[in-house]
Protein backbone atom coordinates (compact mmCIF):
# COMPACT_ATOMS: atom_id res chain seq x y z
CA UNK A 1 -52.60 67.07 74.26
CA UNK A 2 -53.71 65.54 77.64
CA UNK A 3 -55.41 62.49 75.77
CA UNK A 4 -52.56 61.65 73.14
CA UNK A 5 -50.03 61.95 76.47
CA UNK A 6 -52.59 59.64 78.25
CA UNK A 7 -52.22 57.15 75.00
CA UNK A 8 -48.50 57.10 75.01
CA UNK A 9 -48.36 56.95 79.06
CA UNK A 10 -51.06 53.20 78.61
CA UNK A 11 -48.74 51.95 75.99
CA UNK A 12 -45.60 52.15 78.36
CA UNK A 13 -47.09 50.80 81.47
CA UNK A 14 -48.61 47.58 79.25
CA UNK A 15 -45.29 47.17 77.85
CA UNK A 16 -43.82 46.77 81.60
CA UNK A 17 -46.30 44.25 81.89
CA UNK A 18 -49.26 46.08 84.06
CA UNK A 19 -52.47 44.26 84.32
CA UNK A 20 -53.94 45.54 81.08
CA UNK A 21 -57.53 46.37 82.67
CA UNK A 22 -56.23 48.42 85.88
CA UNK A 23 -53.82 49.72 83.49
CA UNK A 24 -56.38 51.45 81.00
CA UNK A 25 -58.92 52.24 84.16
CA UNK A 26 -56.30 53.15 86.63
CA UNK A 27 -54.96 55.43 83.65
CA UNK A 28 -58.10 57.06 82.55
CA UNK A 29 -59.20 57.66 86.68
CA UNK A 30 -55.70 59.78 87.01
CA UNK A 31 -56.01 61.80 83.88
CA UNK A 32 -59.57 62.40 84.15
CA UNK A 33 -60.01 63.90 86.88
CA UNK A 34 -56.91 65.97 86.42
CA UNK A 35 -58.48 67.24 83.04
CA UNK A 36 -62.51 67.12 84.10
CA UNK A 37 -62.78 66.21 87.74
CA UNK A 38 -64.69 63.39 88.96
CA UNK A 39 -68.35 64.47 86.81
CA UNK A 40 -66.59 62.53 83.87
CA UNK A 41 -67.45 59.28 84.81
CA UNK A 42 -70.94 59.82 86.33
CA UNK A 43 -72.20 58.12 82.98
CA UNK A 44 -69.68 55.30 83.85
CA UNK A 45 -73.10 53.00 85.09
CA UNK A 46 -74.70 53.24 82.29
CA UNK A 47 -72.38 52.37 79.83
CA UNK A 48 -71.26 49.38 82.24
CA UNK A 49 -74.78 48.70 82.09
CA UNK A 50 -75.09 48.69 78.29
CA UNK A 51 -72.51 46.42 77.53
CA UNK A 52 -73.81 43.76 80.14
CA UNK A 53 -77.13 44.16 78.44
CA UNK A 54 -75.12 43.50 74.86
CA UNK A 55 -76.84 40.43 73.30
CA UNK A 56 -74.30 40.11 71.00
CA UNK A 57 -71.50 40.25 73.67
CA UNK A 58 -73.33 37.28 75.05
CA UNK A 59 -71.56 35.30 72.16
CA UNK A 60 -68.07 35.40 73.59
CA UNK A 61 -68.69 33.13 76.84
CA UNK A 62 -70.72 30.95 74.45
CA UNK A 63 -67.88 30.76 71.82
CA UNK A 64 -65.77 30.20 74.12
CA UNK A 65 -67.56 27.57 76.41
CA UNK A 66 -67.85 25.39 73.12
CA UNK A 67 -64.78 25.78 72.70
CA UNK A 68 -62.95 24.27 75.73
CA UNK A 69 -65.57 21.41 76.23
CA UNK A 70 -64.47 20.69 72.23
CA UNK A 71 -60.67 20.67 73.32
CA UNK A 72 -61.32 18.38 76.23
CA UNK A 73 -62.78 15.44 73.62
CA UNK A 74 -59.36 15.33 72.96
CA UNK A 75 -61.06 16.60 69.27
CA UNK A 76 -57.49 17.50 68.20
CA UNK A 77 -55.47 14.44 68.74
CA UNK A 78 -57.81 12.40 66.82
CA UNK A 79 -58.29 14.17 64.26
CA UNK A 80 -53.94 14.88 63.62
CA UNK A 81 -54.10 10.84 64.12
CA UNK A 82 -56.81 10.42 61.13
CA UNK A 83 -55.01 12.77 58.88
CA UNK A 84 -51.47 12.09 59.72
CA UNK A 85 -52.16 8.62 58.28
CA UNK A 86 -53.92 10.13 55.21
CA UNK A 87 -51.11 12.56 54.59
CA UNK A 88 -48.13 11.15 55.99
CA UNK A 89 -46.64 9.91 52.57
CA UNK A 90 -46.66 13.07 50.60
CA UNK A 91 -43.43 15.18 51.31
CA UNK A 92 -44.24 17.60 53.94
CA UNK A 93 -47.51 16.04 54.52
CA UNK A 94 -47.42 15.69 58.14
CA UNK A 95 -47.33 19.86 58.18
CA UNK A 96 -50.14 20.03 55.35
CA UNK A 97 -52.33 17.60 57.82
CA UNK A 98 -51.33 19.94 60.48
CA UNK A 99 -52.77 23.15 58.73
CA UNK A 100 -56.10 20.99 57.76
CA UNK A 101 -56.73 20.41 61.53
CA UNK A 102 -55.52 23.93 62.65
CA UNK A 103 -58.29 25.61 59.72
CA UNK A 104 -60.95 22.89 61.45
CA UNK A 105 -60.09 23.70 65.36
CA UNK A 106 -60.40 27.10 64.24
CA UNK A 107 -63.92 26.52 63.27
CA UNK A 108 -65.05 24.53 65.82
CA UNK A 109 -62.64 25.50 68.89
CA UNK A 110 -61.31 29.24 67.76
CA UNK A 111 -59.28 29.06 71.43
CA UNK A 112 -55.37 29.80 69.72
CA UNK A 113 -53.88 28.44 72.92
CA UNK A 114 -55.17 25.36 73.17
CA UNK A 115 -55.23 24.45 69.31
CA UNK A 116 -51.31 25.17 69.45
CA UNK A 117 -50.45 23.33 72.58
CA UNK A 118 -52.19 20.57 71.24
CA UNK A 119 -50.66 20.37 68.02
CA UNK A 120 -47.38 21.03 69.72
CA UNK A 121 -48.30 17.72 72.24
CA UNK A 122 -49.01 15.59 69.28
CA UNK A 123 -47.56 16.52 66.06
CA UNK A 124 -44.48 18.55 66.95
CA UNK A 125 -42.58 14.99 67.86
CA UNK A 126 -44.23 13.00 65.12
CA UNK A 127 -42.83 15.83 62.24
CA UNK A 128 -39.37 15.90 64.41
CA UNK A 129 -38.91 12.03 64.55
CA UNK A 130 -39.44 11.94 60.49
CA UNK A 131 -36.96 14.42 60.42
CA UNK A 132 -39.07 17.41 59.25
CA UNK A 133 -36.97 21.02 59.23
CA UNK A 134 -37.54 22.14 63.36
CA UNK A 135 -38.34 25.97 62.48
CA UNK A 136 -40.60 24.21 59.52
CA UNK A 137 -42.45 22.34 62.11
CA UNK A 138 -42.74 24.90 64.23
CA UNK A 139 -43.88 27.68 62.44
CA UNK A 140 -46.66 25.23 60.87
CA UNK A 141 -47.87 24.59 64.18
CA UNK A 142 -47.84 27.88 65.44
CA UNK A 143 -49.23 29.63 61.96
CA UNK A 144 -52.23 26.39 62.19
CA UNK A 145 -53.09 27.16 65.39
CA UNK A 146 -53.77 31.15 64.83
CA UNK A 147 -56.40 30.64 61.85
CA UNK A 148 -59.13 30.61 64.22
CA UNK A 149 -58.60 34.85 64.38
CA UNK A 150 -59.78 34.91 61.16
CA UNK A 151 -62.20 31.36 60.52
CA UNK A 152 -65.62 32.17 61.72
CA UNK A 153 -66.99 31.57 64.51
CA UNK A 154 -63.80 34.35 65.98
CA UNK A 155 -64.22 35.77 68.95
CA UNK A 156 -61.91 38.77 67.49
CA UNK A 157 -65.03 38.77 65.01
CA UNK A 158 -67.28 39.64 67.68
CA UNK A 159 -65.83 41.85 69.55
CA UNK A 160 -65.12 43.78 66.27
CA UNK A 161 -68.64 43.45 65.28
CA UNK A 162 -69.82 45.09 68.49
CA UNK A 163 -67.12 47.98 68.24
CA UNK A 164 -67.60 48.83 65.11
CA UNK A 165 -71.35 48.57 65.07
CA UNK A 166 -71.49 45.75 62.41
CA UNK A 167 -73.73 42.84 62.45
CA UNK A 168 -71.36 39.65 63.64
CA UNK A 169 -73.21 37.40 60.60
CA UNK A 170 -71.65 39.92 57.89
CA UNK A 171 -68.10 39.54 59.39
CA UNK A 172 -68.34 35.83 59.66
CA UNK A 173 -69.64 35.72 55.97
CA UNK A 174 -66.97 37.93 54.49
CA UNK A 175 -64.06 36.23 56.56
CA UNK A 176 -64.70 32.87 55.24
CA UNK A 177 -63.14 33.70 51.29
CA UNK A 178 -60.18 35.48 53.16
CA UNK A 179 -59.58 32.49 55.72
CA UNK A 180 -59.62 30.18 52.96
CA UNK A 181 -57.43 32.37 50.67
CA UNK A 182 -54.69 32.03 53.56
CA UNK A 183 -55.35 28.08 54.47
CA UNK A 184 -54.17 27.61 50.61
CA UNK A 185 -51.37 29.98 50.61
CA UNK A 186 -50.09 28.00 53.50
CA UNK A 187 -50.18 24.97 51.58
CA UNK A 188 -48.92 25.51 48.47
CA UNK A 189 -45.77 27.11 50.44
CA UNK A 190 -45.19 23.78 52.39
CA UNK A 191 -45.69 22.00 48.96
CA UNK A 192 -43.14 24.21 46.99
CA UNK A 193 -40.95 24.38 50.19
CA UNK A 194 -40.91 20.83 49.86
CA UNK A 195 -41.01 20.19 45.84
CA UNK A 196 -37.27 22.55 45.87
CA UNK A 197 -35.91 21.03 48.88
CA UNK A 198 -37.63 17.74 49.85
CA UNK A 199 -35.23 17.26 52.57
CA UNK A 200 -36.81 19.75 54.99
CA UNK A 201 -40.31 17.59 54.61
CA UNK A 202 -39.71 14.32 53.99
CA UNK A 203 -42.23 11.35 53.52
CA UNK A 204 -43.52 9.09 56.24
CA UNK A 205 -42.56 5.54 54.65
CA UNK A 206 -46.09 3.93 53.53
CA UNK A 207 -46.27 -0.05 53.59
CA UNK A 208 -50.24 -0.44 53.31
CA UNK A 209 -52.27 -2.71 51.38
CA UNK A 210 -55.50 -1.27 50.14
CA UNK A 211 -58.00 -2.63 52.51
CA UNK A 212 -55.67 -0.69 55.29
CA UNK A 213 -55.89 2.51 52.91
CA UNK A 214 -59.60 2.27 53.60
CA UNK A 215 -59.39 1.91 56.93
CA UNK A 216 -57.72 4.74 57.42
CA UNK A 217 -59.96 6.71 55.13
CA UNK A 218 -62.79 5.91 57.34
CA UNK A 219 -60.81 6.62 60.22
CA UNK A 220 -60.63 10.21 59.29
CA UNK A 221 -63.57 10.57 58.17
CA UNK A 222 -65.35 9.27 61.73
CA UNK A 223 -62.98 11.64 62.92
CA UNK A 224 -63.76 14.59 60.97
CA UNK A 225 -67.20 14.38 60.26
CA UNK A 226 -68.98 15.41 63.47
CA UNK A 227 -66.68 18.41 64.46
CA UNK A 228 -67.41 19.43 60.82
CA UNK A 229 -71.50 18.87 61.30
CA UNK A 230 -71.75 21.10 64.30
CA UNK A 231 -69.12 24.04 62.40
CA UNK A 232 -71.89 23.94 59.59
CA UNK A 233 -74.92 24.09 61.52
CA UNK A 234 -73.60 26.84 63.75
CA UNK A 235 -72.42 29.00 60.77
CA UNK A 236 -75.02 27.72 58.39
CA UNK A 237 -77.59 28.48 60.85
CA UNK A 238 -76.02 32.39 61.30
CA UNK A 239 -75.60 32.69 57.28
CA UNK A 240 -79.02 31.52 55.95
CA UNK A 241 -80.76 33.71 59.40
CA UNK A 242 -82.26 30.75 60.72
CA UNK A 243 -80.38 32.10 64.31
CA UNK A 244 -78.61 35.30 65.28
CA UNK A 245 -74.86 34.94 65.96
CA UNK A 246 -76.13 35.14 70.02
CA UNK A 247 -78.73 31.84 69.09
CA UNK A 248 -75.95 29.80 67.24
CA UNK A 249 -73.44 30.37 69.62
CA UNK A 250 -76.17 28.74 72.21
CA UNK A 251 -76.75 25.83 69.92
CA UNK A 252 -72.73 25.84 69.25
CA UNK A 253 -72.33 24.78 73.20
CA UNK A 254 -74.93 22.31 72.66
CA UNK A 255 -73.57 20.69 69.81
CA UNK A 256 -69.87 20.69 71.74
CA UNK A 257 -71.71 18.45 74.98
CA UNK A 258 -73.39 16.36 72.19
CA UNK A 259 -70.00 15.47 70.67
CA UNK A 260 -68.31 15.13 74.58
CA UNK A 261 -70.68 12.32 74.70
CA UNK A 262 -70.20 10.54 71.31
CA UNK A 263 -66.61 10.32 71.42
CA UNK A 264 -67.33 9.24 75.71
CA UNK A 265 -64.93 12.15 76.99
CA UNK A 266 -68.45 13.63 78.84
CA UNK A 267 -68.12 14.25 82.64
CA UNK A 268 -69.72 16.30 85.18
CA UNK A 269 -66.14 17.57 85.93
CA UNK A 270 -65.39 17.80 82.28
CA UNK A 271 -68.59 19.77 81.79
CA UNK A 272 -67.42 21.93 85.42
CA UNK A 273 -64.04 22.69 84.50
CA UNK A 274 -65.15 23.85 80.95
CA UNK A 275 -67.37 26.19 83.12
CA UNK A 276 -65.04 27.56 84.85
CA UNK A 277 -61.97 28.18 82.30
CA UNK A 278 -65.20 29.75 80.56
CA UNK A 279 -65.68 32.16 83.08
CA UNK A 280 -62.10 33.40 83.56
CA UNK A 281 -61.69 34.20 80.14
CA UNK A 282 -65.06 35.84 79.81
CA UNK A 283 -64.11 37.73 83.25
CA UNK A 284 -60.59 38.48 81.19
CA UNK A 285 -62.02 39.83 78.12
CA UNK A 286 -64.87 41.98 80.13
CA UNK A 287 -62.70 43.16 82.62
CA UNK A 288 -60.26 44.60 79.35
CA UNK A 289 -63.65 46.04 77.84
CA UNK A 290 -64.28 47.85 81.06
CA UNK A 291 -61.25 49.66 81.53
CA UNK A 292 -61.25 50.02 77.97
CA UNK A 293 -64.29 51.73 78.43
CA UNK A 294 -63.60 53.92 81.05
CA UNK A 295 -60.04 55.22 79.12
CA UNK A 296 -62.37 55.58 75.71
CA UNK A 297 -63.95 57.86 77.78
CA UNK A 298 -61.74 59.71 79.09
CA UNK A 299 -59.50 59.91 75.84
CA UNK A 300 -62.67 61.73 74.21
CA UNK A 301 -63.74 64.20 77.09
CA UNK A 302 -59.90 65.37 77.11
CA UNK A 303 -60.18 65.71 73.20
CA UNK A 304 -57.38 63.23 71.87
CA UNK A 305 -60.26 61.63 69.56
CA UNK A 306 -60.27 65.49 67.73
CA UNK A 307 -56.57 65.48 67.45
CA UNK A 308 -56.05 61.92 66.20
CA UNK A 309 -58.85 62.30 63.85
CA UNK A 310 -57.76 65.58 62.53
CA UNK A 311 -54.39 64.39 61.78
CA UNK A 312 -55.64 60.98 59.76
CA UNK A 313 -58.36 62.86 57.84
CA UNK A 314 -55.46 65.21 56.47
CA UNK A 315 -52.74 62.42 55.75
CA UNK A 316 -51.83 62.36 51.81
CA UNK A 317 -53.51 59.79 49.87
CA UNK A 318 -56.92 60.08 51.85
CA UNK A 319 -58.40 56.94 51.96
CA UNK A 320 -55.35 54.74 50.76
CA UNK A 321 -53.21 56.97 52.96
CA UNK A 322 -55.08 56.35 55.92
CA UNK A 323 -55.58 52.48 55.35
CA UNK A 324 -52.19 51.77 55.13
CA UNK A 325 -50.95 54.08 57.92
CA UNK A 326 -53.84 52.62 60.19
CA UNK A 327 -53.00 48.93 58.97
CA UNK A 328 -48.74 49.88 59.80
CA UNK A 329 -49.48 51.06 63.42
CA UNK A 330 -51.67 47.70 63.86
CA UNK A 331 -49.06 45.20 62.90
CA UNK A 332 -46.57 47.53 64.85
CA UNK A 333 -48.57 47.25 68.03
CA UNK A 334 -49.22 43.53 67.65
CA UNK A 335 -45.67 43.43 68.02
CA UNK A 336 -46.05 43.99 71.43
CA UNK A 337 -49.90 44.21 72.80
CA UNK A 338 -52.10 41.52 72.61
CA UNK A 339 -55.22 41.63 70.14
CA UNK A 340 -58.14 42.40 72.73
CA UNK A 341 -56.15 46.03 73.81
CA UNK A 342 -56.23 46.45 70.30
CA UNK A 343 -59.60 45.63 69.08
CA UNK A 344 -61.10 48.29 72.22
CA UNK A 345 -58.65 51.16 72.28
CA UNK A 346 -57.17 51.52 68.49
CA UNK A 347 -59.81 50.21 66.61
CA UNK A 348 -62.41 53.08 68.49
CA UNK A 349 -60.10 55.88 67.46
CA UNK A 350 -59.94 53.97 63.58
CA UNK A 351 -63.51 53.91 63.65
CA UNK A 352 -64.92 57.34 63.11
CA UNK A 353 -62.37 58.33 60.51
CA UNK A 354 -62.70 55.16 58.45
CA UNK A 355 -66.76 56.53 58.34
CA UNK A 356 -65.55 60.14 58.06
CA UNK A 357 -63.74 59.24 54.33
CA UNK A 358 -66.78 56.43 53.32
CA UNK A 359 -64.90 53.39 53.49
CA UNK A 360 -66.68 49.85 53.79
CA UNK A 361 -66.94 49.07 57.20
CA UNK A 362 -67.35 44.89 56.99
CA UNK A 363 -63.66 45.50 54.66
CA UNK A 364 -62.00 47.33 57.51
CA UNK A 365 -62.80 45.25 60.01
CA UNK A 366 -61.66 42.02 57.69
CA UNK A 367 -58.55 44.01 57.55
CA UNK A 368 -57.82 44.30 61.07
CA UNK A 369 -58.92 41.14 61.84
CA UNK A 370 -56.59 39.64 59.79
CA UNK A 371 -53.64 41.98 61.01
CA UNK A 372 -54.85 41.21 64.33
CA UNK A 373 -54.12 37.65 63.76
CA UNK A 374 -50.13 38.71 62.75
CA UNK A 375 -50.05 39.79 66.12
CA UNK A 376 -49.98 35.96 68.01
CA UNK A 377 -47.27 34.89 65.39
CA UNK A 378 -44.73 38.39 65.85
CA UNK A 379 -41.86 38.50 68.34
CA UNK A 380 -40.76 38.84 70.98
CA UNK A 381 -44.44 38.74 72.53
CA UNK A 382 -46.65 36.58 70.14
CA UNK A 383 -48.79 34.06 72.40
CA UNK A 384 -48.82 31.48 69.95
CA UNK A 385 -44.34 31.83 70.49
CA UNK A 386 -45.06 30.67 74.25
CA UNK A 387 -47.75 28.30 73.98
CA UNK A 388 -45.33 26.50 71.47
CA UNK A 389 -42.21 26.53 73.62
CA UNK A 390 -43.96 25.54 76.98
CA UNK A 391 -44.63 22.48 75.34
CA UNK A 392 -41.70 21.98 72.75
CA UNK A 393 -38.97 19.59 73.64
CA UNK A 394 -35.75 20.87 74.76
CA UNK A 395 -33.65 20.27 71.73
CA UNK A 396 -36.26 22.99 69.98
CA UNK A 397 -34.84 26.52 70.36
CA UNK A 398 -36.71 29.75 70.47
CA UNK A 399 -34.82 31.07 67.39
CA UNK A 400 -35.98 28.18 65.76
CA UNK A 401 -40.00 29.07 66.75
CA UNK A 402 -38.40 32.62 65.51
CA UNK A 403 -37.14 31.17 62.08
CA UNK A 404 -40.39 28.79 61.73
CA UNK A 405 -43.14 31.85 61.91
CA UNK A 406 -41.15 34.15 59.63
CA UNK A 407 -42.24 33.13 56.33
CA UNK A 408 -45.92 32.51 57.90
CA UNK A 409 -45.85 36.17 59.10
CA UNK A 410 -45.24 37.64 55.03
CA UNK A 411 -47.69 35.31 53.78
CA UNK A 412 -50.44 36.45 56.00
CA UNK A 413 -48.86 40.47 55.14
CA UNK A 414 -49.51 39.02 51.30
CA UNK A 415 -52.98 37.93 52.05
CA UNK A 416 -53.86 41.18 54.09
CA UNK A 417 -52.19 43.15 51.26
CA UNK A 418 -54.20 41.14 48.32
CA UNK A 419 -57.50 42.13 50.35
CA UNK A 420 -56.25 45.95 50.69
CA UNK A 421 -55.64 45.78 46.67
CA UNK A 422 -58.56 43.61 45.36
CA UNK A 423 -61.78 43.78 47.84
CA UNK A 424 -63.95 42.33 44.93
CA UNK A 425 -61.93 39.04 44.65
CA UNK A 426 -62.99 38.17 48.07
CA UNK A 427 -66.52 39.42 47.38
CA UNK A 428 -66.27 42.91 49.49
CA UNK A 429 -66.63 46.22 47.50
C-alpha cells in the first residue's frame, strides 16, 4: 500500500500549493528509498536521458515558441476587430465572433492564457458596453479561450501522444471532428440563449451602406487569412505526411516570424522575449515530466501500479465501467490540479489497463483530452477563472466568471459524453 499512500500523500501537498515538480520528485525520493533504498533510481539517467532525446517532445518548445511570437502580432485584437464588425448586428454576435477567434487562436496560438487575457483586454468591454449578460460574456471568453486543449496543434496532444505511445498526427487528426463538434455546440447555445431571451445578447446598432459592408468584409478577411494559411500548412503538412508533427512544428515557428513581419510587429526584442517566455514554459513542463518521472517510478517499484490496475480490471461493467470511472476521477481532479500533473501521473496508471481490456487508444486519449480541457474552466482553481479576472474590470465579480463557465462546463460534459456513446460519428471505432 506504500505506492497508493504515496498517491494520496502528492495529491495533498499539490493541493497546499507545493511546487508541483519538487512535489512529485521530493515525494518519490522519500518513499523510495524507504521502500527500495537508493538502487531505485540508478536507472534515473537514462530515462532523463530518453526523454531529452524524445523527437517528438521537441514539439512542445516549438508549439509553444509559435505561439507567443503569434500573440505578440497583436494576432488577436485584429482579428476580434475584423469580426466584431462582421458579427456585431446579430443578437449575441459579439460572443459568436468571440468563439470564431478563440477556435482560430487555438489553432494557431494553442497558449489558453494568453488567448483569454486577450479576449478579456479587447472584447470583455466591447460585449459589456452593448450591454451583453456579464456571466454571458464571461464564460464566452473564458470557454473561447480553452479550445486550443482540444484544436490541433495542442500541446496536451503531445504530451498525450508521447505518454501513451501514440503517433501525435493520429491525435491531431481525430481531434479535429470533436473540436469542431464543440465550436458549434457553443454557438448554437449563444444563438438559442439569445433567440429566448434577446436581452442578455443584444445587437450592436448597424448604420452601414454597402460599400462600408465590403470594407469590412475585406477587413476580416486580411485579417484572417494569413493566421489561417500557416494553421493549414502546419496541420496539412502533418495530415497528408509531407512532415512529422516535430518538422511542422519547425515550419509552424517559421511561419509565426513570417507573419511578425507582415503585419510589422517583428523585433529583435519581440523575437528575444518570445525566446525566453519559450523557455520557461518548456523548463515548466520538463521540469513536471521529470519529477513525474521519477514518482512513476517509484509508484511501480513499490507496486501501487498492481493494486490500481487490479482494482480497475475487476470494476463491473469492464470496459464501460472503467471508462466512465477513469473519465469521473479526471474531471474530479481537474477540479483542483492542473492538466500537465494529470496527463504524466493519472494518465500512466490509465494506460496499461485501457490496453489490458482492448480499448482504442487514439479514443481514450480524445477522451481525456477533452476532459482535460474541463479542467481550465472548473472552480475554484481553473486557470482560464484567473486569467479572466486579472484582467476583468472591477464591476465584474468572480461569481459572475462562476455563473458565465457553468453552462460551458455541461456542454463540453455533453460533447465528451456524445464521443463516449458514439465513437463512429466522429470517425473513431
Amino acid at each position: 500500500m506504500i505506492g497508493i499512500i504515496m498517491f494520496f500523500v502528492a495529491l495533498v501537498m499539490l493541493l497546499l500549493g507545493f511546487p508541483v515538480a519538487f512535489t512529485f520528485g521530493g515525494i518519490a525520493l522519500i518513499f523510495g528509498v524507504f521502500a527500495e533504498g537508493f538502487d531505485m533510481f540508478a536507472f534515473m539517467p537514462f530515462r532523463i536521458q530518453s526523454y531529452m532525446e524524445n523527437t517528438v517532445m521537441m514539439a512542445v518548445p516549438l508549439f509553444v515558441f509559435m505561439g507567443i511570437v503569434l500573440q505578440k502580432t497583436r494576432l488577436a485584437e485584429q482579428l476580434l476587430e475584423a469580426m466584431g464588425k462582421l458579427f456585431g448586428g446579430v443578437r449575441g454576435g459579439l460572443a459568436i465572433s468571440t468563439i470564431l477567434v478563440g477556435a482560430l487562436l487555438a489553432a494557431s496560438t494553442g497558449v489558453v492564457g494568453a488567448s483569454v487575457v486577450a479576449m478579456g483586454l479587447i472584447s470583455l468591454p466591447v460585449m459589456l458596453k452593448y450591454n451583453y449578460n456579464k456571466s454571458l460574456a464571461c464564460g464566452t471568453i473564458c470557454a473561447s479561450g480553452t479550445l486550443g486543449q482540444i484544436i490541433p496543434p495542442s500541446i496536451i496532444l503531445i504530451i498525450l501522444g508521447d505518454v501513451l505511445g501514440i503517433p501525435v498526427g493520429d491525435l491531431f487528426q481525430a481531434a479535429l471532428m470533436p473540436g469542431m463538434v464543440l465550436i458549434g455546440c457553443y454557438i448554437a447555445y449563444i444563438l438559442i440563449l439569445t433567440f429566448l431571451n434577446p436581452d442578455m445578447a443584444p445587437a450592436m446598432p448597424q448604420d452601414l451602406d454597402k460599400e462600408t459592408r465590403a470594407q469590412q468584409i475585406r477587413s476580416a478577411l486580411k485579417a484572417i487569412i494569413p493566421p489561417l494559411a500557416l494553421v493549414l500548412i502546419v496541420l496539412g503538412s502533418i495530415f497528408t505526411g509531407i512532415a512529422t508533427p516535430t518538422e511542422s512544428s519547425a515550419l509552424g515557428g517559421v511561419g509565426a516570424i513570417v507573419l511578425a513581419l507582415i503585419y510589422r510587429q517583428f523585433s529583435w526584442k519581440m523575437l528575444y522575449d518570445s525566446g525566453l517566455e519559450t523557455v520557461k514554459v518548456t523548463a515548466m513542463v520538463f521540469a513536471i515530466l521529470m519529477g513525474a518521472t521519477a514518482f512513476s517510478m517509484a509508484f511501480s517499484y513499490t507496486g501501487g501500479d498492481y493494486i490500481v490496475e487490479e482494482a480497475l480490471l475487476s470494476l463491473p461493467g469492464e470496459k464501460w465501467g472503467f471508462i466512465i470511472l477513469a473519465m469521473i476521477a479526471i474531471l474530479i481532479l481537474g477540479f483542483f490540479i492542473d492538466f500537465v500533473e494529470i496527463a504524466f501521473i493519472i494518465v500512466p496508471i490509465l494506460a496499461p489497463v485501457a490496453e489490458a481490456l482492448g480499448i482504442n487508444m487514439v479514443w481514450f486519449a480524445i477522451l481525456i483530452a477533452m476532459n482535460l480541457q474541463t479542467s481550465f474552466l472548473t472552480p475554484p482553481f481553473g486557470f482560464s477563472l484567473f486569467y479572466l479576472k486579472g484582467v476583468a474590470p472591477s464591476s465584474v465579480r468572480t461569481t459572475d466568471i462562476y455563473k458565465g463557465v457553468t453552462p460551458f462546463i455541461l456542454i463540453q460534459i455533453l460533447v465528451l459524453a456524445s464521443i463516449m456513446v458514439f465513437p463512429g460519428w466522429y470517425g473513431m471505432n
